[in-house]
Protein backbone atom coordinates (compact mmCIF):
# COMPACT_ATOMS: atom_id res chain seq x y z
CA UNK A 1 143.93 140.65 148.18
CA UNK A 2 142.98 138.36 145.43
CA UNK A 3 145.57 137.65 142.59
CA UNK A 4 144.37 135.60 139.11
CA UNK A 5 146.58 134.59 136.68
CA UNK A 6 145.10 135.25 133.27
CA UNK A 7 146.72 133.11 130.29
CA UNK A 8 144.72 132.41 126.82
CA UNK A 9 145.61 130.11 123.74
CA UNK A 10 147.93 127.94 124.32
CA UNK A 11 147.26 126.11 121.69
CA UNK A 12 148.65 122.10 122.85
CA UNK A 13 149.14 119.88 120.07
CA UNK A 14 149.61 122.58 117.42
CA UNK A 15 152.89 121.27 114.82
CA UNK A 16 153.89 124.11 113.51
CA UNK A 17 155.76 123.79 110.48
CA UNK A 18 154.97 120.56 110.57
CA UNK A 19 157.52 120.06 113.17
CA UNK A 20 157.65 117.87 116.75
CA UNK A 21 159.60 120.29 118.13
CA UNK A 22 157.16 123.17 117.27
CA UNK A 23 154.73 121.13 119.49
CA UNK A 24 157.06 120.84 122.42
CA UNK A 25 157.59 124.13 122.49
CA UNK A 26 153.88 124.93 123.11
CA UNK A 27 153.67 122.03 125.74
CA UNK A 28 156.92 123.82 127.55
CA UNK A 29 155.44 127.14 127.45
CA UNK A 30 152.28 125.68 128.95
CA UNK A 31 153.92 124.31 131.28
CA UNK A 32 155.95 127.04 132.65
CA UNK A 33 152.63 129.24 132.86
CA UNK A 34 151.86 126.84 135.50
CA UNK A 35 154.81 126.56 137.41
CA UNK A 36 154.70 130.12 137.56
CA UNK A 37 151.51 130.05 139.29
CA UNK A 38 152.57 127.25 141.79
CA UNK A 39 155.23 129.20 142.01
CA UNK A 40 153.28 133.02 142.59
CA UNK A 41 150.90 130.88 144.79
CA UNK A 42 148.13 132.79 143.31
CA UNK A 43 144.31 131.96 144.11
CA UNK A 44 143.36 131.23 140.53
CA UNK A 45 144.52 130.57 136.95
CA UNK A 46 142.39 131.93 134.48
CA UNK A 47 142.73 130.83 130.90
CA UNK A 48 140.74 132.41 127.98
CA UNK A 49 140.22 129.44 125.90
CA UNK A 50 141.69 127.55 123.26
CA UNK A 51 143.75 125.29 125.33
CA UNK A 52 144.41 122.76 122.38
CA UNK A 53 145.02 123.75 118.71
CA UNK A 54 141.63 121.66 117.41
CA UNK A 55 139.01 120.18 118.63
CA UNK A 56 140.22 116.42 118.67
CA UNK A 57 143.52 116.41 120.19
CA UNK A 58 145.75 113.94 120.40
CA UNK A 59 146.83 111.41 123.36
CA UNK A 60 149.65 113.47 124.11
CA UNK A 61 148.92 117.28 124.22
CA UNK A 62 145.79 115.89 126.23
CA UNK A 63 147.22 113.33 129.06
CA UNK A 64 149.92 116.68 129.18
CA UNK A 65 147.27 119.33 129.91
CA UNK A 66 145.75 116.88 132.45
CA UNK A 67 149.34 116.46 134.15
CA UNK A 68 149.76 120.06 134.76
CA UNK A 69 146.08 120.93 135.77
CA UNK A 70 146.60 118.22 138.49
CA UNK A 71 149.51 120.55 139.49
CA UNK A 72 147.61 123.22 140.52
CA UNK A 73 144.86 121.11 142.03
CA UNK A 74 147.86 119.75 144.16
CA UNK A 75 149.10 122.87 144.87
CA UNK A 76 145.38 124.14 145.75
CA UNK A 77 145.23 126.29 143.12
CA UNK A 78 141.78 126.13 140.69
CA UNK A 79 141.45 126.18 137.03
CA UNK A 80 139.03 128.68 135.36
CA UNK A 81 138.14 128.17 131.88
CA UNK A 82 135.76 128.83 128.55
CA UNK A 83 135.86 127.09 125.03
CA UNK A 84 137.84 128.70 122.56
CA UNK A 85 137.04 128.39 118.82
CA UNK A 86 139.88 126.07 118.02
CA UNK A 87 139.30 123.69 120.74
CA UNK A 88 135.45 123.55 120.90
CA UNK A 89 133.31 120.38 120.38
CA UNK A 90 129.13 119.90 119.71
CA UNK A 91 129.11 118.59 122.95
CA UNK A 92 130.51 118.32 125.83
CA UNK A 93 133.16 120.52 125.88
CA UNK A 94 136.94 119.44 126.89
CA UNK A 95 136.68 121.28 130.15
CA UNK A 96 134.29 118.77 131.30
CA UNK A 97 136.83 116.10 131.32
CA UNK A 98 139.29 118.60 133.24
CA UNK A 99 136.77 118.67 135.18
CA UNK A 100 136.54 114.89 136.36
CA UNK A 101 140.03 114.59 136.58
CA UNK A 102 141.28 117.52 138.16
CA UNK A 103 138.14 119.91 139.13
CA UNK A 104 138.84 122.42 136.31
CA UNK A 105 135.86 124.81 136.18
CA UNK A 106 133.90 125.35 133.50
CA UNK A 107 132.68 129.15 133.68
CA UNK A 108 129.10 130.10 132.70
CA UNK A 109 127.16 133.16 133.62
CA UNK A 110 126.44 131.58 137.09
CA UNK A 111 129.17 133.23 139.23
CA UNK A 112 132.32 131.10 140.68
CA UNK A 113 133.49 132.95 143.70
CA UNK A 114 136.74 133.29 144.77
CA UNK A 115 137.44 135.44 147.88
CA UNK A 116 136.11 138.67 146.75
CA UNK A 117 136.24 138.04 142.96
CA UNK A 118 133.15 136.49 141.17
CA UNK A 119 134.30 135.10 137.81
CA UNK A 120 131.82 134.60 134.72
CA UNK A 121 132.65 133.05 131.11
CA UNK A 122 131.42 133.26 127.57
CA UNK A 123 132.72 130.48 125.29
CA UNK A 124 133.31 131.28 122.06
CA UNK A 125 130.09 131.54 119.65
CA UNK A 126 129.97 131.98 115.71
CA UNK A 127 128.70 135.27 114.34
CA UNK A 128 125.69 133.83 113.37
CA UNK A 129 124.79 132.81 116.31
CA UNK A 130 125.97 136.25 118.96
CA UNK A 131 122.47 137.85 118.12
CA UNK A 132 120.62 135.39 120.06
CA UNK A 133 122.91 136.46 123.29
CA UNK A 134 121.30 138.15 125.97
CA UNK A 135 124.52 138.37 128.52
CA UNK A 136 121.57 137.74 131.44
CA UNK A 137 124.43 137.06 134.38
CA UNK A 138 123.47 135.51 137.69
CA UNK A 139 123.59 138.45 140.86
CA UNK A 140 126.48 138.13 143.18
CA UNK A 141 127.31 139.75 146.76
CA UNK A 142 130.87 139.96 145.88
CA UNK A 143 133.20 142.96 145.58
CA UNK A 144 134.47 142.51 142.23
CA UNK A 145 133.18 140.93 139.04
CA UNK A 146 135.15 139.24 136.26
CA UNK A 147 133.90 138.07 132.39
CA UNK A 148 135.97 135.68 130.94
CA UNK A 149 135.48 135.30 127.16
CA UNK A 150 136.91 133.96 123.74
CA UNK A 151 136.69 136.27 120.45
CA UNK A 152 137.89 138.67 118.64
CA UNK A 153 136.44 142.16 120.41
CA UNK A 154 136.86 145.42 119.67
CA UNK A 155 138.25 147.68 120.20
CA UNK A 156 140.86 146.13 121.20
CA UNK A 157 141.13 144.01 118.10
CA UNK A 158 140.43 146.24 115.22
CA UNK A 159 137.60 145.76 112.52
CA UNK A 160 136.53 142.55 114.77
CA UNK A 161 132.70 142.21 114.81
CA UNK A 162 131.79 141.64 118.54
CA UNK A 163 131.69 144.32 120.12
CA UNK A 164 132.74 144.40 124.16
CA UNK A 165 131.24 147.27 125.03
CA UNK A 166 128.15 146.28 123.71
CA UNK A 167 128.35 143.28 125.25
CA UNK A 168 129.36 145.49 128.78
CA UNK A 169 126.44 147.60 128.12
CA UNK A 170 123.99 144.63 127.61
CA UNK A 171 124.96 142.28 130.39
CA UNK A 172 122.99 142.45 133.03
CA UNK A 173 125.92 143.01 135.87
CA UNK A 174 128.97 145.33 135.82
CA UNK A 175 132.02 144.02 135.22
CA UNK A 176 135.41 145.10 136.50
CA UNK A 177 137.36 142.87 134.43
CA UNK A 178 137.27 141.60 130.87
CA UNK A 179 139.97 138.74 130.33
CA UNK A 180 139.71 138.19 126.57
CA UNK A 181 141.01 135.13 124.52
CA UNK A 182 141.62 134.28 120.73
CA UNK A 183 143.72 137.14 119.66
CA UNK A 184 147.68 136.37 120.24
CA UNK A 185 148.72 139.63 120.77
CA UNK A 186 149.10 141.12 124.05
CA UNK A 187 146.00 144.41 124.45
CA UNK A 188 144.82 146.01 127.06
CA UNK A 189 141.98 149.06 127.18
CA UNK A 190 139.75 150.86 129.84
CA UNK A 191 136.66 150.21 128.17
CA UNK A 192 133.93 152.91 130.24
CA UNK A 193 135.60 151.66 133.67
CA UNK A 194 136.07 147.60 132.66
CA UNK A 195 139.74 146.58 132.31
CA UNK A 196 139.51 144.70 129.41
CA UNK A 197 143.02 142.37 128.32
CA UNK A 198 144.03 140.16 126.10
CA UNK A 199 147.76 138.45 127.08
CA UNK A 200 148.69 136.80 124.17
CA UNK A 201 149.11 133.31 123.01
CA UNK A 202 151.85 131.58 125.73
CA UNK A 203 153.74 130.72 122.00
CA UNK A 204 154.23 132.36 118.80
CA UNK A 205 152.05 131.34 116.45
CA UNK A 206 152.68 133.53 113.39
CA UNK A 207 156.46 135.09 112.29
CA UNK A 208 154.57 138.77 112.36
CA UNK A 209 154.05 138.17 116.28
CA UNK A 210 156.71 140.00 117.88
CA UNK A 211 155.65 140.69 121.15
CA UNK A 212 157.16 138.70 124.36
CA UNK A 213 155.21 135.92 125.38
CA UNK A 214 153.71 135.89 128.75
CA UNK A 215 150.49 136.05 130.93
CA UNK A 216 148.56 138.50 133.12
CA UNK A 217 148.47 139.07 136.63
CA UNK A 218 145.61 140.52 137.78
CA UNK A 219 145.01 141.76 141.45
CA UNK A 220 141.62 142.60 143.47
CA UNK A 221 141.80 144.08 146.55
CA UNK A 222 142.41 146.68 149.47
CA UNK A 223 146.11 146.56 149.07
CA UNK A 224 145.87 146.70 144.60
CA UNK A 225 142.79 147.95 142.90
CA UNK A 226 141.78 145.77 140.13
CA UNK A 227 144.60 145.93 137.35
CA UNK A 228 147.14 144.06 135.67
CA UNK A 229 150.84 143.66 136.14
CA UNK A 230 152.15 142.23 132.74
CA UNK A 231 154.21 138.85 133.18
CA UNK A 232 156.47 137.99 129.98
CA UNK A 233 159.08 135.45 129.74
CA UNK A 234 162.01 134.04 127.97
CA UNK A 235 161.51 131.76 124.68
CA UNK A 236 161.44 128.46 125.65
């Protein structure tokens, strides 16, 4: 059995209310996604993009996201990512870095295999830009296939503009799995057979979000078919 921990928009660096504690509060809840997945010993952590709150972070929320992704790569663990909106750059992106300094994976549509699970990503892309998309995914000979991608989708955010099962229909593999990233409340759907989620932002962003913060577990397998088993925890 395969088991991926899905987590999204965590947002380090973001002051909220102009406040230092505001931005500790993101780093602990962060950080406590990962020591639960030391902790679960799962065989991936998956996160849905916007790891910092902008694009040019500061020393801090960046030298702490490189602490606890050398965590997991201690613990044996890898890191799974795509750009988010917030935290994109013209460039090279930030996972690059993560990369060099603690083998954080950047996905793409060639297929990173783990056990039986092949994992794809979409970063984020403006509007203007999603009609030049062709969602032409590299094969694979595993058992299961995951797309990880940043956006607002629907349906399961309404009146958003990209649509995820046009993008199901139009890729050019079947997916099993859709972990989502960008919008902060917890969703899930069966979307013509995909599991398609959303877990939330790790910290409240807004007053309006009510729902517990938390992450996804996600298992693939003979023992769990491919599904979710919702993770929230305490405010930190």
């Amino acid at each position: 059995m395969t088991v991926l921990l899905h987590t999204s928009d965590t947002h380090l660096g973001y002051h909220q209310y102009h406040r230092q504690e505001r931005a500790d509060d993101f780093a602990a809840a962060f950080e406590q996604v990962i020591d639960d997945a030391i902790d679960l010993d799962v065989d991936g952590v998956v996160h849905s993009g916007d790891m910092f709150h902008d694009s040019n972070p500061r020393i801090g929320p960046l030298l702490h996201a490189i602490r606890q992704l050398r965590r997991l790569q201690a613990a044996d663990i890898p890191f799974l990512t795509v750009a988010g909106n917030h935290d994109s750059t013209r460039d090279e992106q930030w996972v690059s870095v993560f990369s060099e300094v603690a083998d954080a994976i950047h996905l793409n549509y060639e297929p990173t295999v783990l056990d039986d699970v092949a994992v794809y990503g979409q970063d984020y892309v403006s509007p203007s830009r999603r009609d030049q998309l062709e969602y032409d995914f590299e094969q694979h000979d595993a058992e299961h296939a995951v797309l990880v991608a940043h956006g607002a989708f629907e349906p399961l955010v309404p009146h958003a503009e990209w649509s995820l099962p046009s993008v199901l229909s139009s890729s050019s593999i079947g997916f099993d799995v859709a972990l989502l990233g960008d919008d902060h409340t917890p969703a899930y759907e069966d979307i013509g057979g995909t599991f398609a989620t959303y877990p939330g932002s790790t910290e409240r962003t807004a007053t309006d979000q009510r729902a517990e913060r938390g992450y996804t577990i996600v298992q693939f397998g003979a023992d769990a078919r491919a599904g979710d088993e919702r993770e929230d925890r305490d405010d930190v």
